[in-house]
Protein backbone atom coordinates (compact mmCIF):
# COMPACT_ATOMS: atom_id res chain seq x y z
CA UNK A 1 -18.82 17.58 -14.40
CA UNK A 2 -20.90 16.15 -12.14
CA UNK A 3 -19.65 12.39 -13.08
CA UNK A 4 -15.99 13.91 -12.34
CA UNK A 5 -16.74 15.25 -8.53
CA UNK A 6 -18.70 12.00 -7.78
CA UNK A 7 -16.10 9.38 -8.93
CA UNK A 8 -13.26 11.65 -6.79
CA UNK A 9 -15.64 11.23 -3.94
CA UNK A 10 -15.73 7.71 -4.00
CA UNK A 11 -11.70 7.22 -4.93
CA UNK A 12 -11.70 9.83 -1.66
CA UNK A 13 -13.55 7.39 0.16
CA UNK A 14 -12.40 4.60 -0.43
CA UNK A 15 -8.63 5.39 0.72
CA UNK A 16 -10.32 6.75 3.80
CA UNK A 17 -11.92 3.30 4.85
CA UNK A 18 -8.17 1.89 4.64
CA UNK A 19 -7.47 4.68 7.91
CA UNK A 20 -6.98 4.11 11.36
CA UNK A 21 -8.28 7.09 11.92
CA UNK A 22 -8.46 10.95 10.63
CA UNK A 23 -5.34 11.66 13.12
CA UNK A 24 -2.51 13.63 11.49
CA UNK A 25 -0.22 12.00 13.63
CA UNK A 26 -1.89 8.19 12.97
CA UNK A 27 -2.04 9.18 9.18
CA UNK A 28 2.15 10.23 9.18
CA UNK A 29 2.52 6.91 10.89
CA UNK A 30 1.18 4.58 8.36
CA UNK A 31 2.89 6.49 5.58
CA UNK A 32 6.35 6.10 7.26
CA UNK A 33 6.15 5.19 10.11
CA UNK A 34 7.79 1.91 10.68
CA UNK A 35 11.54 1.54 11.55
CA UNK A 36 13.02 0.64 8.47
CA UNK A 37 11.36 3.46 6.61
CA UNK A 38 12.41 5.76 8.54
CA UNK A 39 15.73 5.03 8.47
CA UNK A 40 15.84 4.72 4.52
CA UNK A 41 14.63 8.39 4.86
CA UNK A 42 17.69 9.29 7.17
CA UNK A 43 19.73 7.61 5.18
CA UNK A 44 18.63 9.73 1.77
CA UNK A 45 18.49 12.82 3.79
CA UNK A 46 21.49 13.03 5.79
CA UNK A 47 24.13 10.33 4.40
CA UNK A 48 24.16 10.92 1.09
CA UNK A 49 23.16 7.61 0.15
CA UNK A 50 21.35 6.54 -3.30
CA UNK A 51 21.24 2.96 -3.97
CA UNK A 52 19.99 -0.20 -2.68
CA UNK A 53 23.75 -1.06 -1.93
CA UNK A 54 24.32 1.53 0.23
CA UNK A 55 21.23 1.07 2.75
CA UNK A 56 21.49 -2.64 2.67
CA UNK A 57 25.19 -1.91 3.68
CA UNK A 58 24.30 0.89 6.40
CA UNK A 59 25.42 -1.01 9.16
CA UNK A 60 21.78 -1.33 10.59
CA UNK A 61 21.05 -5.00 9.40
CA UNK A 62 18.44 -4.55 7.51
CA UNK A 63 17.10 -8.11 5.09
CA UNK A 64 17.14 -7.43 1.53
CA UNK A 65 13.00 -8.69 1.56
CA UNK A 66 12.30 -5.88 3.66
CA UNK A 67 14.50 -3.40 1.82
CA UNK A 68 13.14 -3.69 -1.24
CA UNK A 69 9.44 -3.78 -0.32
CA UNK A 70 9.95 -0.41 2.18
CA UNK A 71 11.34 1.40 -0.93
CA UNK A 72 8.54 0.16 -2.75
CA UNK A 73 6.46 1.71 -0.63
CA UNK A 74 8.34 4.69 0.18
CA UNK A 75 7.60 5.59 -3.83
CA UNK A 76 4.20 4.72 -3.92
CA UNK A 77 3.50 6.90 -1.03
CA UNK A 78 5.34 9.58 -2.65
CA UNK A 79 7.79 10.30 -0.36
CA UNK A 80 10.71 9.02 -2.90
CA UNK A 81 11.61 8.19 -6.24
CA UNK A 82 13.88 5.90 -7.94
CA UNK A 83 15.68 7.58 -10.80
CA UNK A 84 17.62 5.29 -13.59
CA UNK A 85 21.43 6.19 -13.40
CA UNK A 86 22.28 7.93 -16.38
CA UNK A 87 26.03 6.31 -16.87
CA UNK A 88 24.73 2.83 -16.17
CA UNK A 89 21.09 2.11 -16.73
CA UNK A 90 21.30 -1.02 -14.93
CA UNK A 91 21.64 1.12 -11.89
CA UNK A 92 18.78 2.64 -9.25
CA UNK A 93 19.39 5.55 -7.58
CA UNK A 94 16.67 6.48 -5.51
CA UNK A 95 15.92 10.50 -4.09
CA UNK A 96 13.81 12.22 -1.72
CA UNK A 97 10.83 13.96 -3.07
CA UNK A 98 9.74 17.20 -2.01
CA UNK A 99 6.99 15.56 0.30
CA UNK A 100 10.09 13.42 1.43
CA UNK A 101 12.16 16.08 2.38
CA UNK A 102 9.80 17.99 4.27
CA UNK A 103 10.38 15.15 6.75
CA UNK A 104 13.86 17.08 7.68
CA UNK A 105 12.62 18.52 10.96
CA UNK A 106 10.81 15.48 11.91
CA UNK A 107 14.02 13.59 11.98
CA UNK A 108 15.75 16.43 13.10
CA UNK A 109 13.56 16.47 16.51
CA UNK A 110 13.63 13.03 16.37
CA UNK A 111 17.90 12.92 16.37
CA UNK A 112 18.01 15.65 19.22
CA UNK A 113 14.96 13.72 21.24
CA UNK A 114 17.72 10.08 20.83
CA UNK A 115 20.62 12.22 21.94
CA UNK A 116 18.43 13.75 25.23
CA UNK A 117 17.11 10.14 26.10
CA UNK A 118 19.48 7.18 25.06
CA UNK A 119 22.90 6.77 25.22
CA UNK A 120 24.42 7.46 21.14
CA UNK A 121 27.60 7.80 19.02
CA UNK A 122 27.19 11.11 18.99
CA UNK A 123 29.45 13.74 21.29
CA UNK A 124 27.38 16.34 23.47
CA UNK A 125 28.62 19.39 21.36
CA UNK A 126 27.30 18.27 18.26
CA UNK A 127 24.04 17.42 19.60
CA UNK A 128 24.04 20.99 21.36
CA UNK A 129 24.89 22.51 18.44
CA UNK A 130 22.33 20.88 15.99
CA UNK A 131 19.73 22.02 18.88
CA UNK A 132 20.93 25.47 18.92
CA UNK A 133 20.77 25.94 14.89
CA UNK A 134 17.62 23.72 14.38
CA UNK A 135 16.48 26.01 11.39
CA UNK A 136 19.86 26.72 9.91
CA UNK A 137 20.42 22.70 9.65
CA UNK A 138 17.18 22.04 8.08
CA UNK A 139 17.86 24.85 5.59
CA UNK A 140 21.05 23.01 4.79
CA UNK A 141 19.59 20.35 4.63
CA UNK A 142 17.41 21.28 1.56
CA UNK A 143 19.86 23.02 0.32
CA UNK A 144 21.75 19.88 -0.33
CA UNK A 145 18.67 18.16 -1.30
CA UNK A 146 18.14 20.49 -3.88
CA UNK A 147 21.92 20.83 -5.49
CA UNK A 148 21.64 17.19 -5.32
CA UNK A 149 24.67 17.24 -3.25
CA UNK A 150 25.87 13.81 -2.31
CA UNK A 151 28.43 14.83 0.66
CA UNK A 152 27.33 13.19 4.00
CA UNK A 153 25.42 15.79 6.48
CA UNK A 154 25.99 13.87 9.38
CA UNK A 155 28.23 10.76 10.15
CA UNK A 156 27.30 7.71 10.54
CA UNK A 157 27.18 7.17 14.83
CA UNK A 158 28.66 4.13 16.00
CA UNK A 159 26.63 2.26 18.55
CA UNK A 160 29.22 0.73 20.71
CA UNK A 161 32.55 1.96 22.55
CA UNK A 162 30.64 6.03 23.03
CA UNK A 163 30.30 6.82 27.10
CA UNK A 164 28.28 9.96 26.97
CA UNK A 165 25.15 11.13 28.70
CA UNK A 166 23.22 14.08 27.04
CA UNK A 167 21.40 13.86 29.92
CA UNK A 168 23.83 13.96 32.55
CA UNK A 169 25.81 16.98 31.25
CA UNK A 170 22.03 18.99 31.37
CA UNK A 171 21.16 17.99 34.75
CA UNK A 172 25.26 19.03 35.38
C-alpha cells in the first residue's frame, strides 16, 4: 500500500513541476488556452461540427499542422475524444467530453464579453437574449451534447459587412 501512495506522489509531482503556477486560472490556460483550441471547442460545442474537415473548413484559417496537433492535445488533456465513424472506419469524428463540455459557460461569457467589447456578426437581440437566458442556453447546450445532436446552436458570425455596436445601444 504504501509503494502505491508513494509512486502517486511522485507521478503527482512530477506534473506539478511542468506548472506555471498552482493558479486555477493559469492551470485552465495551459490546458486550453490558446486560440486555436479554443475555437475547436466552440466549434464542437456550438456548430455541430465533428471532423477534421469541418474545422479546417470553419472559415477561421486555421493550418492543417496546427489542427491536427491542437486536437491531439485537446484528447490527451481530456477535454475531447475522437470516436471511429461507425459507417466508414476511415473516418474521425471527434466529441466533447464531459470535462469538455463543462467549458459551455466559459465560452458562453466569453461570446457575450466579444459582443459587449468588439464589433461582431452578431445582431444586438441575440446577444441580449443569450445574456438574459445564460442558464437556459447552457442547459441546451448539454442537452444537445448529450442526445448527440448535430444541429448548429449558433451560426456561424460573419466578420465583415455587420455595423453594430453592443456597446453603443447600452450606453443609448
Amino acid at each position: 500500500m504504501q509503494v502505491i501512495f508513494a509512486s502517486l506522489s511522485l507521478v503527482r509531482a512530477k506534473s506539478k513541476s511542468n506548472r506555471r503556477s498552482g493558479c486555477p486560472v493559469s492551470l485552465s490556460l495551459e490546458r486550453f488556452g490558446d486560440r486555436w483550441s479554443l475555437l475547436v471547442i466552440r466549434d464542437l460545442m456550438v456548430r455541430g461540427f465533428r471532423t477534421f474537415k469541418e474545422f479546417q473548413e470553419s472559415g477561421e484559417g486555421i493550418a492543417t499542422n496546427i489542427l491536427a496537433d491542437r486536437l491531439r492535445n485537446l484528447e490527451a488533456e481530456g477535454i475531447i475524444t475522437a470516436e471511429i465513424e461507425r459507417m466508414d472506419g476511415r473516418k474521425v469524428n471527434y466529441r466533447l467530453t464531459e470535462k469538455g463540455i463543462d467549458l459551455a459557460p466559459v465560452l458562453l461569457e466569453l461570446l457575450i464579453w466579444g459582443a459587449r467589447h468588439e464589433n461582431v456578426g452578431a445582431s444586438c437581440a441575440a446577444i441580449a437574449k443569450i445574456e438574459k437566458n445564460r442558464e437556459q442556453i447552457v442547459a441546451e447546450v448539454r442537452r444537445r451534447w448529450r442526445e448527440r445532436d448535430p444541429i448548429p446552436f449558433l451560426p456561424q458570425f460573419e466578420a465583415d459587412g455587420v455595423e453594430h455596436d453592443l456597446r453603443r445601444k447600452r450606453k443609448g
